[in-house]
N, C-alpha and C. Protein backbone atom coordinates (compact mmCIF):
# COMPACT_ATOMS: atom_id res chain seq x y z
N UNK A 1 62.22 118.35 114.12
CA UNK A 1 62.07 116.94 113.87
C UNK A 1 63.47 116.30 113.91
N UNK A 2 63.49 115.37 114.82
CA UNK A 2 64.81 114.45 114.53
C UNK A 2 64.94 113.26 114.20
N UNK A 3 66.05 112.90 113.57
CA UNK A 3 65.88 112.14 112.69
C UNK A 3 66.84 110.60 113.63
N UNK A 4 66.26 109.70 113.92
CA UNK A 4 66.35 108.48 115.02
C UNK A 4 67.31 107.65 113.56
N UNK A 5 68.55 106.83 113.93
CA UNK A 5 68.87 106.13 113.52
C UNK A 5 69.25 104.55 114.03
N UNK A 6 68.64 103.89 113.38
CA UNK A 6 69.12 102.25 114.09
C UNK A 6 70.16 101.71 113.69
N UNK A 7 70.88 101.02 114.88
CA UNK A 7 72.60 100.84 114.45
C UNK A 7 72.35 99.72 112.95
N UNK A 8 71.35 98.52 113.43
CA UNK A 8 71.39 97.55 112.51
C UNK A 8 71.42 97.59 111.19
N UNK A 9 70.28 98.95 110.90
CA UNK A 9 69.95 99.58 109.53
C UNK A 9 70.74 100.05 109.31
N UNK A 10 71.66 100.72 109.96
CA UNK A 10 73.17 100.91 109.49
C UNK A 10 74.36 100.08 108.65
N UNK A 11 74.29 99.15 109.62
CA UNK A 11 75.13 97.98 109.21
C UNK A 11 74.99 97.10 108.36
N UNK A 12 73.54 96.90 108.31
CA UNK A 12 73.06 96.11 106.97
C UNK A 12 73.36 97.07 105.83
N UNK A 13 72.81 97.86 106.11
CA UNK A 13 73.20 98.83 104.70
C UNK A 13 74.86 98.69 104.52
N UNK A 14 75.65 98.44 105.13
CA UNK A 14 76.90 98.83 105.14
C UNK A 14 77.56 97.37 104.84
N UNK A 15 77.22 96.28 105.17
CA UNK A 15 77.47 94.99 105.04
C UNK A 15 76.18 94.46 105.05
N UNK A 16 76.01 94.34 104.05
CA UNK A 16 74.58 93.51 103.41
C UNK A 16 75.30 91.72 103.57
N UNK A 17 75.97 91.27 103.28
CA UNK A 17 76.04 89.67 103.04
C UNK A 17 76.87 89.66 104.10
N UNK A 18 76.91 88.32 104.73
CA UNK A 18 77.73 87.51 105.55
C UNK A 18 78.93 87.81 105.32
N UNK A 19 79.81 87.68 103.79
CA UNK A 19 80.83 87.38 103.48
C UNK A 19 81.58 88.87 103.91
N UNK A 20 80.84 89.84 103.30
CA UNK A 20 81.12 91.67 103.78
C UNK A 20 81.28 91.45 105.64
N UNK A 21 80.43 91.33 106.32
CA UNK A 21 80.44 91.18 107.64
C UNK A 21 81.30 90.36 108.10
N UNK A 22 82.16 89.34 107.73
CA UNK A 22 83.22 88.60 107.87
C UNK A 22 84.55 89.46 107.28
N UNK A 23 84.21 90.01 106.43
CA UNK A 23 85.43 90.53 106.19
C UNK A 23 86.03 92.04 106.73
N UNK A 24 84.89 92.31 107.31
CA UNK A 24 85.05 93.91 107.73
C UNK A 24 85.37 93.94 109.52
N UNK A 25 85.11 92.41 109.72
CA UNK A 25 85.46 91.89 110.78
C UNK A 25 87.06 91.56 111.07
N UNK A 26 87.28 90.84 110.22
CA UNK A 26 88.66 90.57 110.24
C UNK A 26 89.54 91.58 109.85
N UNK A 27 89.02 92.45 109.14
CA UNK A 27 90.19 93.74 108.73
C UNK A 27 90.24 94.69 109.83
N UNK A 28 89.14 94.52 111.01
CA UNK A 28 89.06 95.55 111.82
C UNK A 28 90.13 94.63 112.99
N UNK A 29 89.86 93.65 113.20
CA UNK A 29 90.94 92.54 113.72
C UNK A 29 92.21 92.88 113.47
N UNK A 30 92.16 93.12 112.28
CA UNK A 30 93.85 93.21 111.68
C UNK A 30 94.90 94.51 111.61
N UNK A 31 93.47 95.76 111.48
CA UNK A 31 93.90 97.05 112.31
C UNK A 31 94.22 97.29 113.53
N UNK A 32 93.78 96.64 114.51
CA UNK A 32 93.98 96.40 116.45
C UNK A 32 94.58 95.77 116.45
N UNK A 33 95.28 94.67 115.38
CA UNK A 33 96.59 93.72 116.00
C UNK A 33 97.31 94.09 117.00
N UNK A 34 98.05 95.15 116.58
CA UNK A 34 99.25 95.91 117.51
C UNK A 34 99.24 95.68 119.26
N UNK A 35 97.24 95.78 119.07
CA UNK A 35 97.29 96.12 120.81
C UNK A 35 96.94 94.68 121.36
N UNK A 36 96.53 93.75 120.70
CA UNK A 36 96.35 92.08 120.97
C UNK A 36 97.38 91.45 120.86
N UNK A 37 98.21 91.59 120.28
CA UNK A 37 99.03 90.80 119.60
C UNK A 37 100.04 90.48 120.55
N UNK A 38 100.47 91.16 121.52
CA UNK A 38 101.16 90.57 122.42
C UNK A 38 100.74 89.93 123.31
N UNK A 39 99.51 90.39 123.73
CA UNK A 39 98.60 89.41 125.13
C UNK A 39 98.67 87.64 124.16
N UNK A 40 98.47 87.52 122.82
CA UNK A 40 98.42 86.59 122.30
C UNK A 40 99.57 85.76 122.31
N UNK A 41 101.04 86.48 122.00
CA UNK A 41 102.12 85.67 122.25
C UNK A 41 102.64 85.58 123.74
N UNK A 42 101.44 86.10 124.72
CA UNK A 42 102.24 85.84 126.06
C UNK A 42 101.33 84.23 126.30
N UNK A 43 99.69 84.42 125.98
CA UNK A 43 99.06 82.90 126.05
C UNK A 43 99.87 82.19 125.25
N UNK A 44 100.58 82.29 124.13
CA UNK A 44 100.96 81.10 123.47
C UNK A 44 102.43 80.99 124.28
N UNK A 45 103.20 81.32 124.23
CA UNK A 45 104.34 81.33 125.57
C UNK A 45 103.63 80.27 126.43
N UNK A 46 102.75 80.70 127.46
CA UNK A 46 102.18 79.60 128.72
C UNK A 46 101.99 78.42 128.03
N UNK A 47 101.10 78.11 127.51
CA UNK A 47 100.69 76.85 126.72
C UNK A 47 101.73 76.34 126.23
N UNK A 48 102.66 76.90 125.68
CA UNK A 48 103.66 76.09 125.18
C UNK A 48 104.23 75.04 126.05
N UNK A 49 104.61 76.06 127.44
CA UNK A 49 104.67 74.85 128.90
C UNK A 49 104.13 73.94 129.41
N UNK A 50 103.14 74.80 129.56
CA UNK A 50 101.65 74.02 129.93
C UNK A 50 100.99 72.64 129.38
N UNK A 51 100.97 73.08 128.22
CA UNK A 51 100.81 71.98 126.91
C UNK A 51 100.89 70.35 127.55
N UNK A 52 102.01 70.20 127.35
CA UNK A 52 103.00 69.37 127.36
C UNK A 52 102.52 68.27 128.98
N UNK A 53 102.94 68.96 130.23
CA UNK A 53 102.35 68.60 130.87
C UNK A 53 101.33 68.43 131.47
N UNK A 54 100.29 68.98 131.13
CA UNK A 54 98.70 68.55 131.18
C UNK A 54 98.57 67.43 130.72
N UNK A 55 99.31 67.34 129.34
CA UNK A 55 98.81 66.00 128.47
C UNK A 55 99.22 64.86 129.33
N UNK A 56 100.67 64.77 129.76
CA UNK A 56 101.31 63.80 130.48
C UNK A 56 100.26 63.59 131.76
N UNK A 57 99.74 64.39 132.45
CA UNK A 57 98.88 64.22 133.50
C UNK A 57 97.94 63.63 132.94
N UNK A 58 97.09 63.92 132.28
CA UNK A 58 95.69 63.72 131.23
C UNK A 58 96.10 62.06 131.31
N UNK A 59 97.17 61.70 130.29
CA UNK A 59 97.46 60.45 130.12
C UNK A 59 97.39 59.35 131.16
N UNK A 60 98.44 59.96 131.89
CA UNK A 60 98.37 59.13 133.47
C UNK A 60 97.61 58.86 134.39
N UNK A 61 96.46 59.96 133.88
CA UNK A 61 95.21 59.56 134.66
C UNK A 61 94.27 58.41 134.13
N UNK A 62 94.38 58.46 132.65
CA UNK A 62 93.61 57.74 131.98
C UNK A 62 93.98 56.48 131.93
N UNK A 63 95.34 56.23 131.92
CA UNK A 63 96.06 54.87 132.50
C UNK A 63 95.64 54.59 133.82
N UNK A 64 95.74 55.30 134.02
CA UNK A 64 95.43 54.82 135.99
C UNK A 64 93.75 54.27 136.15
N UNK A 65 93.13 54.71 135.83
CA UNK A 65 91.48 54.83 135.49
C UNK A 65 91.67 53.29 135.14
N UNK A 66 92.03 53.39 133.75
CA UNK A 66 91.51 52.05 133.00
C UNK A 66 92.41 50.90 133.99
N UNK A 67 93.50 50.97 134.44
CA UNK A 67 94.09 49.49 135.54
C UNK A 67 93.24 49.74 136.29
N UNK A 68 93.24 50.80 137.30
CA UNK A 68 91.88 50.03 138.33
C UNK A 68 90.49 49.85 138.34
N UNK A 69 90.07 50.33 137.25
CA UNK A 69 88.46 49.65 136.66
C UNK A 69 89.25 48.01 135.90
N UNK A 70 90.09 47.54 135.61
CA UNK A 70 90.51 46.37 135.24
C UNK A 70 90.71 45.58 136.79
N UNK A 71 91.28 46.10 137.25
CA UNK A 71 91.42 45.65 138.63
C UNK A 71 90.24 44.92 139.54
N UNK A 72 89.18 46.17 139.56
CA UNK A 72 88.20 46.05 140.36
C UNK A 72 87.32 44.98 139.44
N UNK A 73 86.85 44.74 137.86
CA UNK A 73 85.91 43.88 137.30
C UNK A 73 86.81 42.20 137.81
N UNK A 74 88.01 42.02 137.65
CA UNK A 74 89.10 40.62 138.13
C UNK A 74 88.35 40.39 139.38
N UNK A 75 87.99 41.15 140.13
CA UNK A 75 87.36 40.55 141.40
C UNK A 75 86.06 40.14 141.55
């Protein structure tokens, strides 16, 4: 006879509340840092560049938008 185990019934048993399952989450997060943790400061590196001028584009578009929808209702 063998004995079948379900992962869920596992885990519930093992983290019964939300707050357990949040936290066993983040500590397992916090054990693997080492191997994330740099892919993370290489995205924050880009963005830091990036950032900056997207917004300036973003902006200039949205300026541009609103004069020539002002433009086009004047006529």
């Amino acid at each position: 006879m063998t004995m079948q185990h379900n992962n869920s019934d596992l885990l519930g048993t093992l983290f019964a509340s939300t707050a357990e399952k949040t936290g066993a989450v983040v500590s397992a997060a916090m054990i693997s840092s080492p191997l994330w943790l740099p892919s993370l400061k290489v995205v924050s590196d880009v963005a830091e560049i990036l950032a900056p001028i997207l917004g300036c584009i973003y902006l200039s578009l949205q300026i541009g938008f609103k004069l020539w929808d002002r433009t086009r209702s004047e006529d």
